[in-house]
PDB file of N, CA and C in Angstrom:
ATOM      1  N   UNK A   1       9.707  -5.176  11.083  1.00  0.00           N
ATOM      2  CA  UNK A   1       9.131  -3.978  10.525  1.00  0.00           C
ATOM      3  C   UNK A   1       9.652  -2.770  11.281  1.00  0.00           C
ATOM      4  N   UNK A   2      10.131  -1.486  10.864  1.00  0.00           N
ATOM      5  CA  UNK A   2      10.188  -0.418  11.214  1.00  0.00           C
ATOM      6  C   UNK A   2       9.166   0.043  12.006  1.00  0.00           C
ATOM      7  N   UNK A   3       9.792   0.399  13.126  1.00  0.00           N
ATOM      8  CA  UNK A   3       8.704   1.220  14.087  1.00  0.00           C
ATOM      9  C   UNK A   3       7.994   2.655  13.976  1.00  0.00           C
ATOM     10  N   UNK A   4       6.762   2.673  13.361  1.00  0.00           N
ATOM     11  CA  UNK A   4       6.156   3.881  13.291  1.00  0.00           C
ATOM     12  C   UNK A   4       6.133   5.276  13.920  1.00  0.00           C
ATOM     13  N   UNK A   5       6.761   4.964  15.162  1.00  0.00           N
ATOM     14  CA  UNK A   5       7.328   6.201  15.904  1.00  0.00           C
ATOM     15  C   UNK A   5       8.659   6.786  15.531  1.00  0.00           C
ATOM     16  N   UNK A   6       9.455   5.417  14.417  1.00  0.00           N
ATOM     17  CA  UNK A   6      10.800   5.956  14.140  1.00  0.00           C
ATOM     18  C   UNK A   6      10.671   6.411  13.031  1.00  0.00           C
ATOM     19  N   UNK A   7      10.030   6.843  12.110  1.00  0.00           N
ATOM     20  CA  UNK A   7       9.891   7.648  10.933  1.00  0.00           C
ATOM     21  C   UNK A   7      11.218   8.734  10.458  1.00  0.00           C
ATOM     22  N   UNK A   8      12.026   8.499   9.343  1.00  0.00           N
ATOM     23  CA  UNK A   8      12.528   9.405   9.236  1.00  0.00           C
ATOM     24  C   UNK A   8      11.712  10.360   8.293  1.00  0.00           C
ATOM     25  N   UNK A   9      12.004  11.708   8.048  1.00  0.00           N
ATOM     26  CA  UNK A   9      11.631  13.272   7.258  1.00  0.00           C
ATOM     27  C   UNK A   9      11.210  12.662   6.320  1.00  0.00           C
ATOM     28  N   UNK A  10      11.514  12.038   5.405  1.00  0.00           N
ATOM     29  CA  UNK A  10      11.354  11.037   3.354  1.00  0.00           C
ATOM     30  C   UNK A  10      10.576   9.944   4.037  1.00  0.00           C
ATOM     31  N   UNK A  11       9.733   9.452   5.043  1.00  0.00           N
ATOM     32  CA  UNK A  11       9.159   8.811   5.305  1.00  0.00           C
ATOM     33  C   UNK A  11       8.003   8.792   5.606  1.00  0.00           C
ATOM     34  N   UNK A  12       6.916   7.778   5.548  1.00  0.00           N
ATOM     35  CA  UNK A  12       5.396   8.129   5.386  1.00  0.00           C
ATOM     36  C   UNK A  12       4.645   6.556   5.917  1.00  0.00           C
ATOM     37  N   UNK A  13       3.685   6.768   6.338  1.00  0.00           N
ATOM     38  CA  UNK A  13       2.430   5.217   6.601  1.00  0.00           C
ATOM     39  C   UNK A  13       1.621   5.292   5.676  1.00  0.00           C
ATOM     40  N   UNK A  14       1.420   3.900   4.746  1.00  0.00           N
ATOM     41  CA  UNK A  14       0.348   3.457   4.219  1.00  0.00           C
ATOM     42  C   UNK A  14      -0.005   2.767   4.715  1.00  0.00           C
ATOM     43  N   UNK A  15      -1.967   2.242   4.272  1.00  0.00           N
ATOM     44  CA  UNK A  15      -2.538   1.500   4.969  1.00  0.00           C
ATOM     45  C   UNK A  15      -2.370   0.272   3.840  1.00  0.00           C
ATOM     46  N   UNK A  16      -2.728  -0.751   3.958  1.00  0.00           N
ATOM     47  CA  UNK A  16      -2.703  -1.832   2.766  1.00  0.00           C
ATOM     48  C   UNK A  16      -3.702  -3.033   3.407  1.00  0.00           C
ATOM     49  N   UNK A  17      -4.117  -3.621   2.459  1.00  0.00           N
ATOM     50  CA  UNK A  17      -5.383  -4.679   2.405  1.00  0.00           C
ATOM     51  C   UNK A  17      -4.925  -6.044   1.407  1.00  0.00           C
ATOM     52  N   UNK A  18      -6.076  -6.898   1.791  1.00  0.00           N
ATOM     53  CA  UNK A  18      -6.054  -7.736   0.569  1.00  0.00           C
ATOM     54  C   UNK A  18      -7.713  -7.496   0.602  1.00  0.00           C
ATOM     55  N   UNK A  19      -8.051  -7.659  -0.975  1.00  0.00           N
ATOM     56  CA  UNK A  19      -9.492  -7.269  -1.320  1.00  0.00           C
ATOM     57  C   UNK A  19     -10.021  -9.029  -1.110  1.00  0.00           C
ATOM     58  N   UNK A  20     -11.396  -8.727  -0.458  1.00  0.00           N
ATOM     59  CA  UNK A  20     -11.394 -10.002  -0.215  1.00  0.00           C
ATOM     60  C   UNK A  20     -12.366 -11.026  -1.567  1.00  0.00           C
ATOM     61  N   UNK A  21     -12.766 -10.050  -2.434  1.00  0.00           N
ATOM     62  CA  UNK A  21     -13.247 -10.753  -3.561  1.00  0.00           C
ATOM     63  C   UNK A  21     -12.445 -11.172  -4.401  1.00  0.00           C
ATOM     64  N   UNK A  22     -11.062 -10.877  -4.677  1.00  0.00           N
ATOM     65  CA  UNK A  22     -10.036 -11.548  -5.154  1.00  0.00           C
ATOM     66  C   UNK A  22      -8.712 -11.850  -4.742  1.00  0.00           C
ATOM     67  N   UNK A  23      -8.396 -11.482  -3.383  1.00  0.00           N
ATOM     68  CA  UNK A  23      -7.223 -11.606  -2.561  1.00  0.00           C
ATOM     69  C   UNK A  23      -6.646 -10.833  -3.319  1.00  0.00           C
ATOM     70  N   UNK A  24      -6.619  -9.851  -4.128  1.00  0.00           N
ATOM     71  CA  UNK A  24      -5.715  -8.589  -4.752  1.00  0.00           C
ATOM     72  C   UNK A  24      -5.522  -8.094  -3.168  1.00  0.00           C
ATOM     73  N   UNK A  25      -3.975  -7.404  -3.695  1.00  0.00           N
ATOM     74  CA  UNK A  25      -3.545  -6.286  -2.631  1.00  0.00           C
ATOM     75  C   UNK A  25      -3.902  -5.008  -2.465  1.00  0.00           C
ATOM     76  N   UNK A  26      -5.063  -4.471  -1.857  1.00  0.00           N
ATOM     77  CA  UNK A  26      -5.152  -3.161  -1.990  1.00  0.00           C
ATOM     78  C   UNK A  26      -4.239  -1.981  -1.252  1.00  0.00           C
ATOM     79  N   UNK A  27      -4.340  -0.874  -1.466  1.00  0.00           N
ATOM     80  CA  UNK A  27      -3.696   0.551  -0.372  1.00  0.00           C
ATOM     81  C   UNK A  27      -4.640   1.667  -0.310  1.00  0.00           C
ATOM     82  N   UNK A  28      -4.659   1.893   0.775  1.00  0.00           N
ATOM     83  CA  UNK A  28      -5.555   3.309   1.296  1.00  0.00           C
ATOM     84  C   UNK A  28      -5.397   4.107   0.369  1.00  0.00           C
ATOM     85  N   UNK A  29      -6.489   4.484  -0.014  1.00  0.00           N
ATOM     86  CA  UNK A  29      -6.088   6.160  -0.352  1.00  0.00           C
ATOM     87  C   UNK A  29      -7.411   7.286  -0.020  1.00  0.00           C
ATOM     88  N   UNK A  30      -7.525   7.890  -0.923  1.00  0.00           N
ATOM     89  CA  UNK A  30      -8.711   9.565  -0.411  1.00  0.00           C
ATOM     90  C   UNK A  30      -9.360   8.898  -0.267  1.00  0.00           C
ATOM     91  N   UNK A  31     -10.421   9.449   0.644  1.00  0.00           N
ATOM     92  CA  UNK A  31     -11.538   9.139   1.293  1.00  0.00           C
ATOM     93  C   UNK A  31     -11.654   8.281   1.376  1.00  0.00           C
ATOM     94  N   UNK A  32     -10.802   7.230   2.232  1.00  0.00           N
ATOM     95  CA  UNK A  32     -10.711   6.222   2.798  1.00  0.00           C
ATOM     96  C   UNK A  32     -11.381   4.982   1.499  1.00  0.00           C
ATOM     97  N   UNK A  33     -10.805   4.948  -0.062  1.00  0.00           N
ATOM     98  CA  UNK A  33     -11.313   4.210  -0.747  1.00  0.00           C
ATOM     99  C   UNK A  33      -9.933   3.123  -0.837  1.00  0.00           C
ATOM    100  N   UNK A  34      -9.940   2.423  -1.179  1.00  0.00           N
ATOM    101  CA  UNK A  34      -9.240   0.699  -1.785  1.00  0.00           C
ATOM    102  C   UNK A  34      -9.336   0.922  -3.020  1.00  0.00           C
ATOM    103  N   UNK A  35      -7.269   0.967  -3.636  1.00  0.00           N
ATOM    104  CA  UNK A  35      -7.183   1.243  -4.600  1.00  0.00           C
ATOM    105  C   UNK A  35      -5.825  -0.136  -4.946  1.00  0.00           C
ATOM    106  N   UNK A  36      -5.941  -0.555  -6.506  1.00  0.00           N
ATOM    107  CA  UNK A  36      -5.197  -1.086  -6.378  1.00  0.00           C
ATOM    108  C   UNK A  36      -3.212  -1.308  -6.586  1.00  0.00           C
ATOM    109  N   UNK A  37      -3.318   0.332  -6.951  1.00  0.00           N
ATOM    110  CA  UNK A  37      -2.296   0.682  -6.898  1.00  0.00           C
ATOM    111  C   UNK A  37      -1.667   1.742  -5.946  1.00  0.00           C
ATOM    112  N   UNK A  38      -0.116   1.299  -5.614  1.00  0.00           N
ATOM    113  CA  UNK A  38       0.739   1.960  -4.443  1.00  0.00           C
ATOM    114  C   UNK A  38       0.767   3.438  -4.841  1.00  0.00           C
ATOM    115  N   UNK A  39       0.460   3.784  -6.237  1.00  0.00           N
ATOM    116  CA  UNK A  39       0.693   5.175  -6.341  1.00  0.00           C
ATOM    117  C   UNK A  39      -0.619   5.857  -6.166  1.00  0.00           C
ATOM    118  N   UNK A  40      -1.913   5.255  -5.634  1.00  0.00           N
ATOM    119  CA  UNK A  40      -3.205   5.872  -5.017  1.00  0.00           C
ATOM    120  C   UNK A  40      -3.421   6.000  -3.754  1.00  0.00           C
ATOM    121  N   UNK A  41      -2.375   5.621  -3.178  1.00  0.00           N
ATOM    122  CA  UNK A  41      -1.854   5.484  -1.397  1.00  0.00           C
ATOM    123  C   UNK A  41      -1.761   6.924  -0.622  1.00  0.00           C
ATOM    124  N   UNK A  42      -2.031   6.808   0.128  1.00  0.00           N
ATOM    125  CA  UNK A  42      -2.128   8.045   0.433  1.00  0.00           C
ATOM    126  C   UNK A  42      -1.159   7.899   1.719  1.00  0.00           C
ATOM    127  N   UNK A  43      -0.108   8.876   1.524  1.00  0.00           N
ATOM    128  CA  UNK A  43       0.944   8.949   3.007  1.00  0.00           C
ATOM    129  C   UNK A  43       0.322   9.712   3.799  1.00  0.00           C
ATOM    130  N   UNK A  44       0.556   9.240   4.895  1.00  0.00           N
ATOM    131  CA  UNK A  44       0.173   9.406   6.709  1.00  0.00           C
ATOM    132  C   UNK A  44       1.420   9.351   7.458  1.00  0.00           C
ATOM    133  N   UNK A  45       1.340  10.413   8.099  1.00  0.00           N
ATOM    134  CA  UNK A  45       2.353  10.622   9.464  1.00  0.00           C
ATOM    135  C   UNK A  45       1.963   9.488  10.451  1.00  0.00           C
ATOM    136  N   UNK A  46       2.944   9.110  11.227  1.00  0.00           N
ATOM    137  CA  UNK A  46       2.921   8.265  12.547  1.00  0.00           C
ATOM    138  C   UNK A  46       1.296   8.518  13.133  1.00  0.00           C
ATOM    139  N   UNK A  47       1.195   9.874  13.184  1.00  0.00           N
ATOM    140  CA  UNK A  47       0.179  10.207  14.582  1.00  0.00           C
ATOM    141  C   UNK A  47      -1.114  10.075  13.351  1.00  0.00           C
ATOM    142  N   UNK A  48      -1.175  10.672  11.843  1.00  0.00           N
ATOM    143  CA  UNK A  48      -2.718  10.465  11.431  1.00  0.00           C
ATOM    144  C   UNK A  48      -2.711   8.872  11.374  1.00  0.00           C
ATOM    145  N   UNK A  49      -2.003   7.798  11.258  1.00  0.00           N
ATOM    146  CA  UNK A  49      -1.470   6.737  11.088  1.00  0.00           C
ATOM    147  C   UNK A  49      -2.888   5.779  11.639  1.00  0.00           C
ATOM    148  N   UNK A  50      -2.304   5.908  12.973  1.00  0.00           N
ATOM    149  CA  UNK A  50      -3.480   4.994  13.990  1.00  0.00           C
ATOM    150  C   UNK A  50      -5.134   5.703  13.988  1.00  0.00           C
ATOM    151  N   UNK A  51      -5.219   6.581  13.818  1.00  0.00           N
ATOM    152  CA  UNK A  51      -6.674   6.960  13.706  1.00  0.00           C
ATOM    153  C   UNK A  51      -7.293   6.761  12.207  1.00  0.00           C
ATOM    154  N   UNK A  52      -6.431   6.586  11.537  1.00  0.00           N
ATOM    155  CA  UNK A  52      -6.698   6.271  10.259  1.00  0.00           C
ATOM    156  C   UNK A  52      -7.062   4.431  10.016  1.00  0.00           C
ATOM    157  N   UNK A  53      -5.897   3.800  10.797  1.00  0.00           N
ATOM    158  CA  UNK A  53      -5.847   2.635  10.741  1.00  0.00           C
ATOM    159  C   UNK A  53      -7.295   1.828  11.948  1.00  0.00           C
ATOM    160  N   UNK A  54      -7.490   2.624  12.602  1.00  0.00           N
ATOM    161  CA  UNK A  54      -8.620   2.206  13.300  1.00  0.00           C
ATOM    162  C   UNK A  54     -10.035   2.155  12.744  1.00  0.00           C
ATOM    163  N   UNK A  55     -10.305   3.122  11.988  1.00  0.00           N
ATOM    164  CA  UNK A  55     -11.126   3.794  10.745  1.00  0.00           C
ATOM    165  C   UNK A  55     -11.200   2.635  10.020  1.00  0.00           C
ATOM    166  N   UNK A  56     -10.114   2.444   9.141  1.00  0.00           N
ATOM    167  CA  UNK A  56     -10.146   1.261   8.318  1.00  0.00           C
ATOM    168  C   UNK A  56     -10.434   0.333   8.527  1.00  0.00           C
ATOM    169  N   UNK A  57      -9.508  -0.248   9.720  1.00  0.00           N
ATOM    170  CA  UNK A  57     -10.274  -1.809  10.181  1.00  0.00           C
ATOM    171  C   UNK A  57     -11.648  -2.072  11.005  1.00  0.00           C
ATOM    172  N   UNK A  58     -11.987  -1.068  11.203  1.00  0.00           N
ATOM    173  CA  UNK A  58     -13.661  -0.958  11.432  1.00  0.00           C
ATOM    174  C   UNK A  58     -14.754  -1.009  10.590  1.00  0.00           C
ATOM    175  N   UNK A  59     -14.305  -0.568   9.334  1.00  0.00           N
ATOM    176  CA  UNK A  59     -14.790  -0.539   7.992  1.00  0.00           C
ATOM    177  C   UNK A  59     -14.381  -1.809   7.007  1.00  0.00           C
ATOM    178  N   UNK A  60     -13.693  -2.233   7.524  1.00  0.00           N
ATOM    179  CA  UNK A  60     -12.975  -3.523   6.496  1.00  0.00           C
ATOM    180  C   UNK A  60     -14.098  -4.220   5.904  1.00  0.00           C
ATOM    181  N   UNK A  61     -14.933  -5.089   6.764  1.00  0.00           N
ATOM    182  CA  UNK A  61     -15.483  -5.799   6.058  1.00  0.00           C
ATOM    183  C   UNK A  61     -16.912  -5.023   5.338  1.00  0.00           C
ATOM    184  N   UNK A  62     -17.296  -4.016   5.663  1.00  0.00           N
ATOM    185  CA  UNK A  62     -18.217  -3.171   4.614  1.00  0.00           C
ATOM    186  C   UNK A  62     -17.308  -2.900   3.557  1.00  0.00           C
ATOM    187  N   UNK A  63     -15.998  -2.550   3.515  1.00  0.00           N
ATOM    188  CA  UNK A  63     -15.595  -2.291   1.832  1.00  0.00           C
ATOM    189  C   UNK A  63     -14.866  -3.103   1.749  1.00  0.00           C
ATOM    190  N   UNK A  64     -15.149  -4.288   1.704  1.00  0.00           N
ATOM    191  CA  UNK A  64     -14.852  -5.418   0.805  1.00  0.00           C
ATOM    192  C   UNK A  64     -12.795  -6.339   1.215  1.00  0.00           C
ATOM    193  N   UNK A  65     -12.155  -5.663   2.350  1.00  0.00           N
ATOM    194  CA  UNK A  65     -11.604  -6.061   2.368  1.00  0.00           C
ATOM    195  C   UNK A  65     -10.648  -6.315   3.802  1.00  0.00           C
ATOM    196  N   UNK A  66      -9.647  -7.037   4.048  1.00  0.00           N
ATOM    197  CA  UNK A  66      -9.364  -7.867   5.300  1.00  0.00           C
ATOM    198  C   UNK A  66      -7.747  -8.110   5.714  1.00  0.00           C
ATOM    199  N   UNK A  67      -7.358  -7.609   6.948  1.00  0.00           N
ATOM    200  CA  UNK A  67      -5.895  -7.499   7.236  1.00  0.00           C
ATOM    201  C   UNK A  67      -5.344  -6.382   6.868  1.00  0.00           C
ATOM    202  N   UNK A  68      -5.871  -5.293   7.289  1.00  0.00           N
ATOM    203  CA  UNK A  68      -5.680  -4.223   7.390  1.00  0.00           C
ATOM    204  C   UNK A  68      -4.226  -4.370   8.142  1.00  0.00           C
ATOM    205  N   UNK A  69      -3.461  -3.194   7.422  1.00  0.00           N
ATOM    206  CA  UNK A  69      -2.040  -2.888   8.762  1.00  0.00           C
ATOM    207  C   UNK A  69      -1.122  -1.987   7.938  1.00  0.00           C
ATOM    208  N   UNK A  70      -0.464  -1.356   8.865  1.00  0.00           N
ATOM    209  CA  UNK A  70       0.452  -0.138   8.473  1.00  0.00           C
ATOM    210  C   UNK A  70       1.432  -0.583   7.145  1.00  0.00           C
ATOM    211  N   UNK A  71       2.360   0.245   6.526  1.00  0.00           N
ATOM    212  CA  UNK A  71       3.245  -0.231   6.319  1.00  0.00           C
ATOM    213  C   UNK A  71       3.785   1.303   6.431  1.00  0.00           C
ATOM    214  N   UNK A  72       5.526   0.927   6.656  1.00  0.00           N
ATOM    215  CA  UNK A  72       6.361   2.114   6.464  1.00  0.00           C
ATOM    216  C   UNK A  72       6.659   2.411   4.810  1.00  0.00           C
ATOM    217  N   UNK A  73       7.059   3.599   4.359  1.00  0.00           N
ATOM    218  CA  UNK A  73       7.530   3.778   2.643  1.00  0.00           C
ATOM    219  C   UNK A  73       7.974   4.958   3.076  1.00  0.00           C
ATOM    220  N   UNK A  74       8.472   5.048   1.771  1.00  0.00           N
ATOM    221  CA  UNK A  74       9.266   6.275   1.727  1.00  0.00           C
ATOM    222  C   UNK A  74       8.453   7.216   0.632  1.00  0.00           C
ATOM    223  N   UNK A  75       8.425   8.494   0.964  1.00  0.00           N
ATOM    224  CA  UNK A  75       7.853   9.000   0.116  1.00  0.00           C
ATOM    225  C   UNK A  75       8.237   9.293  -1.098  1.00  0.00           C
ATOM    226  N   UNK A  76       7.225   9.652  -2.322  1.00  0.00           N
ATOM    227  CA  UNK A  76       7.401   9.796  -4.004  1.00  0.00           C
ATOM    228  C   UNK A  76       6.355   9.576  -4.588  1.00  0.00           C
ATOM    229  N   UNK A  77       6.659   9.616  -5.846  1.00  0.00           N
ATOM    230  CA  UNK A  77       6.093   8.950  -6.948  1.00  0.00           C
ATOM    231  C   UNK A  77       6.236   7.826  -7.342  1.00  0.00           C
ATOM    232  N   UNK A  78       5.108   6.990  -6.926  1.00  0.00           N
ATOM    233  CA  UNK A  78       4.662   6.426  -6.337  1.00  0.00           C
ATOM    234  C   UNK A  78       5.748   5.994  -5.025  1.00  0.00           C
ATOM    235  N   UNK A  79       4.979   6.083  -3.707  1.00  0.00           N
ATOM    236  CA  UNK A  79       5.449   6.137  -2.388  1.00  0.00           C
ATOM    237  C   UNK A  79       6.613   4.583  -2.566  1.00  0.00           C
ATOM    238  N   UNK A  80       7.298   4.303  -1.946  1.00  0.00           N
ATOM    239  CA  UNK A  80       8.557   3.236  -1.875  1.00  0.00           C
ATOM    240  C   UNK A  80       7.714   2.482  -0.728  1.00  0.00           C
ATOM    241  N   UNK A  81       7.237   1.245  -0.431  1.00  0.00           N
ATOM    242  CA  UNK A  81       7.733   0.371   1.147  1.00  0.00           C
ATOM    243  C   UNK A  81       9.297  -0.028   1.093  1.00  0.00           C
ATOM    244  N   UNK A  82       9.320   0.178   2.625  1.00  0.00           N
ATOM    245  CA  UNK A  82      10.900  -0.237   3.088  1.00  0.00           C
ATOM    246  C   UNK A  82      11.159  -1.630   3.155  1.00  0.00           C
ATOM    247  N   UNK A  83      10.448  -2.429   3.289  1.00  0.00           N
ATOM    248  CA  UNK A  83      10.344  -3.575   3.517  1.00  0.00           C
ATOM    249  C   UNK A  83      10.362  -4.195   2.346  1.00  0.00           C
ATOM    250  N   UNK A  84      11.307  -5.216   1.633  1.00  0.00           N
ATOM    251  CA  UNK A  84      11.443  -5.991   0.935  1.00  0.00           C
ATOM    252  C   UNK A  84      10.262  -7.184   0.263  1.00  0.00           C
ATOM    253  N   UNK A  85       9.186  -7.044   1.863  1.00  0.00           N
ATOM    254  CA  UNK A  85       8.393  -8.229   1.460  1.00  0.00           C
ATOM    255  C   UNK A  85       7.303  -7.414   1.268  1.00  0.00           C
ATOM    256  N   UNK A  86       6.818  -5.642   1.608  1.00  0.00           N
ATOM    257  CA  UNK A  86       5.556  -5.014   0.981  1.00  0.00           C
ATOM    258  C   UNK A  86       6.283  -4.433   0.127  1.00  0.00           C
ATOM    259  N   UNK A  87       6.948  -3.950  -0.847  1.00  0.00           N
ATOM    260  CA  UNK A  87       7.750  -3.847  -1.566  1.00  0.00           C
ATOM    261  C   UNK A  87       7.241  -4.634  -2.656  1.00  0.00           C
ATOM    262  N   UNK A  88       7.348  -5.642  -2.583  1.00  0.00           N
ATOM    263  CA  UNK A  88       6.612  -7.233  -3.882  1.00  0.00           C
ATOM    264  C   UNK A  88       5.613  -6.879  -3.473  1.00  0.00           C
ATOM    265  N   UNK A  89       5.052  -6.850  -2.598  1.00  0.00           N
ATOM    266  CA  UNK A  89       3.505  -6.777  -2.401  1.00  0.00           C
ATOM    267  C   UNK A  89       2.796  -5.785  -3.320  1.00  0.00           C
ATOM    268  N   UNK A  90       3.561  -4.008  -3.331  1.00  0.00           N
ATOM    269  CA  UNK A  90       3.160  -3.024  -4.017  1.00  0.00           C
ATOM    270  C   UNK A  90       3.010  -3.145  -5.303  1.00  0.00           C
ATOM    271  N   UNK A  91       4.508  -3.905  -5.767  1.00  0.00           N
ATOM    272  CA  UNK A  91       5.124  -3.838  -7.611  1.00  0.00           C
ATOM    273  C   UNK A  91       4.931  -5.054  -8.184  1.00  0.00           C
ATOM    274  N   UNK A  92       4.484  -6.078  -7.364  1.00  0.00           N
ATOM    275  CA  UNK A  92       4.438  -7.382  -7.927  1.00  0.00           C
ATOM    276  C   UNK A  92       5.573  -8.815  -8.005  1.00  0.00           C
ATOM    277  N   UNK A  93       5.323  -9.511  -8.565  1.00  0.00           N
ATOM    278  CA  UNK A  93       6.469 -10.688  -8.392  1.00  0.00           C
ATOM    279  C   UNK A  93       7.248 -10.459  -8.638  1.00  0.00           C
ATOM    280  N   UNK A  94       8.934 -11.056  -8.386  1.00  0.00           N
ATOM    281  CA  UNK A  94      10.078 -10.115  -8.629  1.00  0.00           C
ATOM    282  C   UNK A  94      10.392 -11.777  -9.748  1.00  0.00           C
ATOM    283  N   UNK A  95       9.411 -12.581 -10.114  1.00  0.00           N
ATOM    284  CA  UNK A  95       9.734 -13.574 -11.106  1.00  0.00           C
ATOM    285  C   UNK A  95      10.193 -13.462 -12.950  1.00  0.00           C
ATOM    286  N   UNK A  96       8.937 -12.510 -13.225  1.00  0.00           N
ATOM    287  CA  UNK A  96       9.312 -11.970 -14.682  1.00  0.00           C
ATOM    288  C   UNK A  96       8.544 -10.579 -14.949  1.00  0.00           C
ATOM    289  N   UNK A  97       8.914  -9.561 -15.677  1.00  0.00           N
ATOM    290  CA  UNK A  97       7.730  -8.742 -16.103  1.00  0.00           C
ATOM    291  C   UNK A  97       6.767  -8.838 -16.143  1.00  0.00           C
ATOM    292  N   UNK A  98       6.153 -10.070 -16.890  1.00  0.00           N
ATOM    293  CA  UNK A  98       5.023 -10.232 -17.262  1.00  0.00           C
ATOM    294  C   UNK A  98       3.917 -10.130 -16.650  1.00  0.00           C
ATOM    295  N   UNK A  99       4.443 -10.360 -15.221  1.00  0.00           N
ATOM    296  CA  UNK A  99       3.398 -10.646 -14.057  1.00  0.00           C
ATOM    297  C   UNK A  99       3.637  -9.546 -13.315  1.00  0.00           C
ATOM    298  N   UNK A 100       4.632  -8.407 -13.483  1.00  0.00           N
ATOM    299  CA  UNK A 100       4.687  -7.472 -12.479  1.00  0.00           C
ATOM    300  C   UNK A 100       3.229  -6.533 -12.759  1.00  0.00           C
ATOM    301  N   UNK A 101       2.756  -5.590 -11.531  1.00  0.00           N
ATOM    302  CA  UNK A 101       1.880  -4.884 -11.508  1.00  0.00           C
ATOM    303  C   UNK A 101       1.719  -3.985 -12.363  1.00  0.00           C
ATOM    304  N   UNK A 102       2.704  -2.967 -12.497  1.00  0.00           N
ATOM    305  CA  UNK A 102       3.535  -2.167 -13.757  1.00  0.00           C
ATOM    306  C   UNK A 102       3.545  -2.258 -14.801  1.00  0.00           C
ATOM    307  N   UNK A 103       2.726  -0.872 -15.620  1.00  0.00           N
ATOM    308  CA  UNK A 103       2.946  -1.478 -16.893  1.00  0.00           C
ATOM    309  C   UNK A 103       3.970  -1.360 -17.408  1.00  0.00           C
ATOM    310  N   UNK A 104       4.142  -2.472 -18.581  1.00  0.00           N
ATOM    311  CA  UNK A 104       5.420  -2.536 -19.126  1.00  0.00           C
ATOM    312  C   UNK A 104       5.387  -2.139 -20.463  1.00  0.00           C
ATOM    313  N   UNK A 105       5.924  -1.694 -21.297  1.00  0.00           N
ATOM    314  CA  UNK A 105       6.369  -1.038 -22.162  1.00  0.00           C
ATOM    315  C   UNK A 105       5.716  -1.769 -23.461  1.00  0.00           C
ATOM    316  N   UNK A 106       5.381  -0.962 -24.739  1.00  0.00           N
ATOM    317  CA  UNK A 106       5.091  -1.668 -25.761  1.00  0.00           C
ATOM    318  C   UNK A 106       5.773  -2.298 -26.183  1.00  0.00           C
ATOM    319  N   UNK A 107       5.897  -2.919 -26.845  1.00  0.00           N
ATOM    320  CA  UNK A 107       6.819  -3.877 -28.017  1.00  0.00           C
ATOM    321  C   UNK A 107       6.739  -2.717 -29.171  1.00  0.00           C
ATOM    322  N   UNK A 108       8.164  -2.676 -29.668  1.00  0.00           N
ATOM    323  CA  UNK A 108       7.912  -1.865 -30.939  1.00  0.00           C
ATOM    324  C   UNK A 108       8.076  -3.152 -32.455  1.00  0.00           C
ATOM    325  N   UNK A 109       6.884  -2.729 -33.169  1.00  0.00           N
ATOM    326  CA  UNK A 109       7.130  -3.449 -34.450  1.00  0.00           C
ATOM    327  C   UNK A 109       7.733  -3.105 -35.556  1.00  0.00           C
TER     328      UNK A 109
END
């Protein structure tokens, strides 16, 4: 994992979870709520990072969820992880559409 002190400028910390009533993946966002999408994430600098992340995992098991921990992304619409393996985690299985997180497009008839 990228080291949180090495942040480049296009770079940002999310917090991320698994919800523990359905092992869904959650991500931080406002007011410290569990959302289940990467684009409700809320980016954090290195330094709000750890006071944020301390917050959270103190709170984990009152809102419902467990394994709290940073991740690096890049910032946007909806924020990027750098990491290949929170990356799937954010967008879903890289197996078929069907199962990705994302919605996918109508069918036209």
């Amino acid at each position: 994992m990228k080291r949180l002190s090495h942040l480049s400028p296009d770079e940002c910390v999310l917090l991320t979870a698994a919800r523990l009533l359905d092992g869904r993946i959650v991500w931080r966002g406002q007011d410290g709520r569990w959302f289940d999408r990467v684009a409700q994430a809320t980016c954090l600098t290195a330094e709000e990072s750890a006071a944020a992340l301390e917050e959270a995992t103190a709170q984990a098991a009152r809102q419902g969820v467990m394994g709290v921990y940073p991740v690096v992304a890049r910032k946007g619409a909806p924020p990027q992880p750098v990491s290949m393996k929170e990356h799937i985690r954010a967008f879903g299985p890289t197996v078929h559409p069907e199962f990705s997180y994302a919605p996918q497009p109508e069918a036209s008839s």
